[in-house]
PDB file of N, CA and C in Angstrom:
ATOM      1  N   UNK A   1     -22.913   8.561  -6.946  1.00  0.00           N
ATOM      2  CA  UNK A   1     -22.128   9.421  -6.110  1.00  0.00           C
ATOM      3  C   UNK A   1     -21.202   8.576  -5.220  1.00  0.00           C
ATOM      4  N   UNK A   2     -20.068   8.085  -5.449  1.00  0.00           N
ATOM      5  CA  UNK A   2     -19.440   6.966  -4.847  1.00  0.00           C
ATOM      6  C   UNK A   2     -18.417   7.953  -3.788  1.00  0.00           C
ATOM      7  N   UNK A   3     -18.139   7.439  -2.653  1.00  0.00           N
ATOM      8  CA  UNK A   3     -17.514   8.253  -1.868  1.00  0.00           C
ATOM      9  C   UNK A   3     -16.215   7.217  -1.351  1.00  0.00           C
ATOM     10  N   UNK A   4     -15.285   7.504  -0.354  1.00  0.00           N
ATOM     11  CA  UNK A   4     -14.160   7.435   0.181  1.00  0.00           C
ATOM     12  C   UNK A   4     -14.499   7.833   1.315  1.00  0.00           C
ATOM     13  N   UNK A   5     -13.760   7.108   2.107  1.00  0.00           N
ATOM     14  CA  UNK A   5     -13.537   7.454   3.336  1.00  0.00           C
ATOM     15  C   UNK A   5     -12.021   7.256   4.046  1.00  0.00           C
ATOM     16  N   UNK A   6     -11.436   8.424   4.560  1.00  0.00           N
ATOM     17  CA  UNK A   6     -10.288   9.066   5.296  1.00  0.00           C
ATOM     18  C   UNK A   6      -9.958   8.940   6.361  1.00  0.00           C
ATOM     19  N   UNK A   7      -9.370   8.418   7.166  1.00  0.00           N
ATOM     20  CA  UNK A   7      -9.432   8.890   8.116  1.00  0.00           C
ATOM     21  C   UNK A   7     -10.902   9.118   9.358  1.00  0.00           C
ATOM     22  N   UNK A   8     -11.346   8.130   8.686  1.00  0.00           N
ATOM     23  CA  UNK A   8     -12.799   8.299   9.877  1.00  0.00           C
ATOM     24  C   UNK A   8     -13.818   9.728   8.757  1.00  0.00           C
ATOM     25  N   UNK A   9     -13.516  10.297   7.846  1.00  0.00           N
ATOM     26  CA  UNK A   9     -14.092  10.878   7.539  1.00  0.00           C
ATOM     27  C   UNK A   9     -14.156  10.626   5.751  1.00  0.00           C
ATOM     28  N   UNK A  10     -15.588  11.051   5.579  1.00  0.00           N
ATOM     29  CA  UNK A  10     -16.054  10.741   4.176  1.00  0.00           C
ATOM     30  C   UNK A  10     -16.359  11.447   3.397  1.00  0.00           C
ATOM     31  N   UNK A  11     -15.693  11.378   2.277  1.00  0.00           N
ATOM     32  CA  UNK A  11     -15.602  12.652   1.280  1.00  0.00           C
ATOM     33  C   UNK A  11     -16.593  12.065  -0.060  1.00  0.00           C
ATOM     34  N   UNK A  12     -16.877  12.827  -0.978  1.00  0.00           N
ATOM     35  CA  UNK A  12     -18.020  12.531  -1.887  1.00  0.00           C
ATOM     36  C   UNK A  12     -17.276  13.341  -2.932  1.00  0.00           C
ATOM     37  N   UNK A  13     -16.552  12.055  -3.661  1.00  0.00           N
ATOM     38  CA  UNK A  13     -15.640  11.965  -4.521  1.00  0.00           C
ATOM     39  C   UNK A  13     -16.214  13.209  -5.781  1.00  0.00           C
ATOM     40  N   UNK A  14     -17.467  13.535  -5.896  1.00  0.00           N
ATOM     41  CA  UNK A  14     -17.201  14.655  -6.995  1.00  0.00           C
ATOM     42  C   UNK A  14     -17.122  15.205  -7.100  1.00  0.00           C
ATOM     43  N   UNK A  15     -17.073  15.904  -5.409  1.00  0.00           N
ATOM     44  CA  UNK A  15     -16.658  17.197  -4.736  1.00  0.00           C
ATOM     45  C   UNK A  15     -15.113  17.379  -4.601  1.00  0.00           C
ATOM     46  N   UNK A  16     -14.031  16.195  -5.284  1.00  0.00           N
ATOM     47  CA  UNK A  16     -12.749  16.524  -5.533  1.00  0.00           C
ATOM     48  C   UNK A  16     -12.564  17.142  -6.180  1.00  0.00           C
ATOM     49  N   UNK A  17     -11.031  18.092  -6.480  1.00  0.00           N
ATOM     50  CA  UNK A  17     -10.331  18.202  -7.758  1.00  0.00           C
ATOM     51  C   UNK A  17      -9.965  17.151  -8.491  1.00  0.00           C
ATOM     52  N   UNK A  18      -9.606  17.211  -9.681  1.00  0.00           N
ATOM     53  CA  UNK A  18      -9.584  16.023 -10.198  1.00  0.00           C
ATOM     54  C   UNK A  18      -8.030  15.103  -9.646  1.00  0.00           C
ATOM     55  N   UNK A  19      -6.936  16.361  -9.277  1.00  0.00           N
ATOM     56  CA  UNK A  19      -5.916  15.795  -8.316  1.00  0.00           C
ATOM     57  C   UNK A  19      -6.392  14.945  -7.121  1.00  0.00           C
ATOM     58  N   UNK A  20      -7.274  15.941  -6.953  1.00  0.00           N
ATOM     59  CA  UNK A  20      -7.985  14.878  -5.299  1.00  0.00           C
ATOM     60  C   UNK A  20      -8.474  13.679  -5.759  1.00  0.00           C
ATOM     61  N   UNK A  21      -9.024  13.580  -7.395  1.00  0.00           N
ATOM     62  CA  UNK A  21      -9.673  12.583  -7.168  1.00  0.00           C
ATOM     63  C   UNK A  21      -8.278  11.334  -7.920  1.00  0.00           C
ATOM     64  N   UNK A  22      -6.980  11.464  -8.249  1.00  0.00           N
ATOM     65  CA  UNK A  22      -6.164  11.132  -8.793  1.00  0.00           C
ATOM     66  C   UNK A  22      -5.208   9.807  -7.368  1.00  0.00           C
ATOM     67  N   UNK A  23      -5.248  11.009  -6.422  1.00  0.00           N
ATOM     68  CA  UNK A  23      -4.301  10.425  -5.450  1.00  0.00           C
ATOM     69  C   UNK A  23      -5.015   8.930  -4.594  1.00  0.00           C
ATOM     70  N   UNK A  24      -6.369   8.861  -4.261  1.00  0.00           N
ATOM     71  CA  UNK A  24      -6.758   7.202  -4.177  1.00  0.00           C
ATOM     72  C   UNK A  24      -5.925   6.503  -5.163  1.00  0.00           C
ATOM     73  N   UNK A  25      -6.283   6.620  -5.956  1.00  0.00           N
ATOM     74  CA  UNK A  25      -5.746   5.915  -7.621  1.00  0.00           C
ATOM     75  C   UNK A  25      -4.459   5.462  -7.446  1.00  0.00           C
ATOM     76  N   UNK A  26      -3.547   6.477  -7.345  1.00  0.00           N
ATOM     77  CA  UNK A  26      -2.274   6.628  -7.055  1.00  0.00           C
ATOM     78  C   UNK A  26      -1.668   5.370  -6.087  1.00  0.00           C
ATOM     79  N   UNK A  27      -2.585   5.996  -4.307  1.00  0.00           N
ATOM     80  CA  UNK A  27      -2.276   4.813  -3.713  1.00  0.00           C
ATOM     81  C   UNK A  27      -2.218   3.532  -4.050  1.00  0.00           C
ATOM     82  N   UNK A  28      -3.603   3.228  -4.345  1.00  0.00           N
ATOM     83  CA  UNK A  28      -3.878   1.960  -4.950  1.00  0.00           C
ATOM     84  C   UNK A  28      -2.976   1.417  -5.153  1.00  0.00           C
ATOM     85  N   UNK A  29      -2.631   1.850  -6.857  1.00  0.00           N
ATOM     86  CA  UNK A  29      -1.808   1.435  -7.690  1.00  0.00           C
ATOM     87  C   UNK A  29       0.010   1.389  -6.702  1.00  0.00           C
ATOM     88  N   UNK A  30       0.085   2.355  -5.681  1.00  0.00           N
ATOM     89  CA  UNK A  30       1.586   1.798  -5.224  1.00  0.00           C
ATOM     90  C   UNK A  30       1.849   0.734  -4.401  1.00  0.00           C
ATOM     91  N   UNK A  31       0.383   0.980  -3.616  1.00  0.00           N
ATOM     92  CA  UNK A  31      -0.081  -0.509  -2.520  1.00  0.00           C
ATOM     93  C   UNK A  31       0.212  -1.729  -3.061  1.00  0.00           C
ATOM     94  N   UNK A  32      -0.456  -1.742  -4.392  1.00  0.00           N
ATOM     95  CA  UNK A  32      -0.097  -3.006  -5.155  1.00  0.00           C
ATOM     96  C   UNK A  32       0.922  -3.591  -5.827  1.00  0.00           C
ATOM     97  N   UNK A  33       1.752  -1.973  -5.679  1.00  0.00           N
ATOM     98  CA  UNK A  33       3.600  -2.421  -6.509  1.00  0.00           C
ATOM     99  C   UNK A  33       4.061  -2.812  -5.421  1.00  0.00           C
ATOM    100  N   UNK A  34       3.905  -2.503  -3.788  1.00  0.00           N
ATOM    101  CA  UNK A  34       4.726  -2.755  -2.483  1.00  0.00           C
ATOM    102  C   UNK A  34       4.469  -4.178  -2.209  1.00  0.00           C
ATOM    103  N   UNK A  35       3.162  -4.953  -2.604  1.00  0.00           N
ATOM    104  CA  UNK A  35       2.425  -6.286  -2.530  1.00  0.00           C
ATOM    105  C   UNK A  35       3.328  -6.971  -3.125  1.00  0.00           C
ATOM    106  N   UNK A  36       3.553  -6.322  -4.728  1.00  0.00           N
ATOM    107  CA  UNK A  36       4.255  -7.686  -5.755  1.00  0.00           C
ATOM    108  C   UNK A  36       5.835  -7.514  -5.205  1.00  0.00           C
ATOM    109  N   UNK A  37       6.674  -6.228  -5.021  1.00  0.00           N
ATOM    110  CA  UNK A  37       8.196  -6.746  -4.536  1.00  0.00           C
ATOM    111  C   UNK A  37       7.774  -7.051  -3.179  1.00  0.00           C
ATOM    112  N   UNK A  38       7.389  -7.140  -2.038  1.00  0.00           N
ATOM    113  CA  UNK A  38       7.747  -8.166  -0.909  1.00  0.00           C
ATOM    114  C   UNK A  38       7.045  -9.582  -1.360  1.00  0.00           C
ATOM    115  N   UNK A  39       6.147  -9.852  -2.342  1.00  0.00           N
ATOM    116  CA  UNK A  39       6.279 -11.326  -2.588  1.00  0.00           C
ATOM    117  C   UNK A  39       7.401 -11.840  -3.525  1.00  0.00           C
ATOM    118  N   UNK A  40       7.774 -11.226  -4.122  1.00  0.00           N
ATOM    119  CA  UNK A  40       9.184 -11.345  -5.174  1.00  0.00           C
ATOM    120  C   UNK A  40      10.505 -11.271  -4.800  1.00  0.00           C
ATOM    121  N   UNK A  41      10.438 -10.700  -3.172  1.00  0.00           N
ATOM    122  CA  UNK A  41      11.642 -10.570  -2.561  1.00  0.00           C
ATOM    123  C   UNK A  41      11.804 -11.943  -2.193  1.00  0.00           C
ATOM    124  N   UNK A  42      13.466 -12.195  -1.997  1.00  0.00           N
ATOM    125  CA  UNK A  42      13.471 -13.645  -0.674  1.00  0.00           C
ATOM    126  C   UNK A  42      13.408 -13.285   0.429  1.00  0.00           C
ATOM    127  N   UNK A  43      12.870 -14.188   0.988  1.00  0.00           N
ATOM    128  CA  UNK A  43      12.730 -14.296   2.707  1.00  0.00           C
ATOM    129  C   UNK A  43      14.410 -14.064   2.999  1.00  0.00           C
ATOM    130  N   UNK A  44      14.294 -13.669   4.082  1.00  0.00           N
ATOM    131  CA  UNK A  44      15.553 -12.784   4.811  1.00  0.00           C
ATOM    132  C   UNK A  44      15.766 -13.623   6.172  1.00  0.00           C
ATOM    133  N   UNK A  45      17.188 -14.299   5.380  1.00  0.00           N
ATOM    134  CA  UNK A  45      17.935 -15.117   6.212  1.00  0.00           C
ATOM    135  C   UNK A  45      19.126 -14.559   7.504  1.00  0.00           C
ATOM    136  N   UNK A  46      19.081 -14.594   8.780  1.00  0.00           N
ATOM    137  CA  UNK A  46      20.246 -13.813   9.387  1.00  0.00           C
ATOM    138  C   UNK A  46      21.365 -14.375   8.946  1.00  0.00           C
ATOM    139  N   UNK A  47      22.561 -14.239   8.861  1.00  0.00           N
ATOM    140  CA  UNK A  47      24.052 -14.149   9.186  1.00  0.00           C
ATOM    141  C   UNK A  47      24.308 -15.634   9.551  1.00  0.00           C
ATOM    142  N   UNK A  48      23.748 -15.373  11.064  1.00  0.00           N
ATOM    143  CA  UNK A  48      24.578 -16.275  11.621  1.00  0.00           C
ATOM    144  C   UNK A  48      23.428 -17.661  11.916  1.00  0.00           C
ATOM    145  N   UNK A  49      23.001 -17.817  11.063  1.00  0.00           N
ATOM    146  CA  UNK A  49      21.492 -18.840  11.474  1.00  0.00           C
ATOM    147  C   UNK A  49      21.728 -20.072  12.187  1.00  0.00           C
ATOM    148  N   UNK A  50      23.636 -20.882  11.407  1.00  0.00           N
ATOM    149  CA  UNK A  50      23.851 -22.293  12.096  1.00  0.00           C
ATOM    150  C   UNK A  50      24.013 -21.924  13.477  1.00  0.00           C
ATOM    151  N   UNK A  51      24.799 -20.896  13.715  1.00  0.00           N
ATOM    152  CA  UNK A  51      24.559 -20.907  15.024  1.00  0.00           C
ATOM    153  C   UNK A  51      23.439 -21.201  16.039  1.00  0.00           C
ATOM    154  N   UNK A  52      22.290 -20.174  15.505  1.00  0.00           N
ATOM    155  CA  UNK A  52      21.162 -20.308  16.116  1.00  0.00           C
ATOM    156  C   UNK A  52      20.262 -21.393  16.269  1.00  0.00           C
ATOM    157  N   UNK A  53      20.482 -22.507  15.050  1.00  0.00           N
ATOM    158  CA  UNK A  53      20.243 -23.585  15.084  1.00  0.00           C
ATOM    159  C   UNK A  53      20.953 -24.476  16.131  1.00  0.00           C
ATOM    160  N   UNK A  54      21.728 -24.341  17.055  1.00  0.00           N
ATOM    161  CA  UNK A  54      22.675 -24.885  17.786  1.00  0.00           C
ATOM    162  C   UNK A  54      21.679 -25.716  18.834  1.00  0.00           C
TER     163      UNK A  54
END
């Protein structure tokens, strides 16, 4: 009986719909697409950096 927990509150995953039980999943899986593009992105250089190097 594996459960989740919400928000401070804990649900007992077989008491989902199977939508309910879809959308963890879901997250997961986007958490981990948002992980791989900000490590795949470049670091974010300002404009005017020589300046700031002054």
């Amino acid at each position: 009986m594996p459960k989740i927990t919400i928000d401070n509150i804990e649900y007992n995953t077989e008491d989902l719909t199977e939508n309910g039980k879809a959308q963890p999943a879901s997250l997961q899986f986007l958490e981990g697409q948002m992980k791989n593009c900000v490590m795949k992105s470049p670091p974010i250089k300002p404009r005017n950096a020589p300046i700031l190097q002054r």
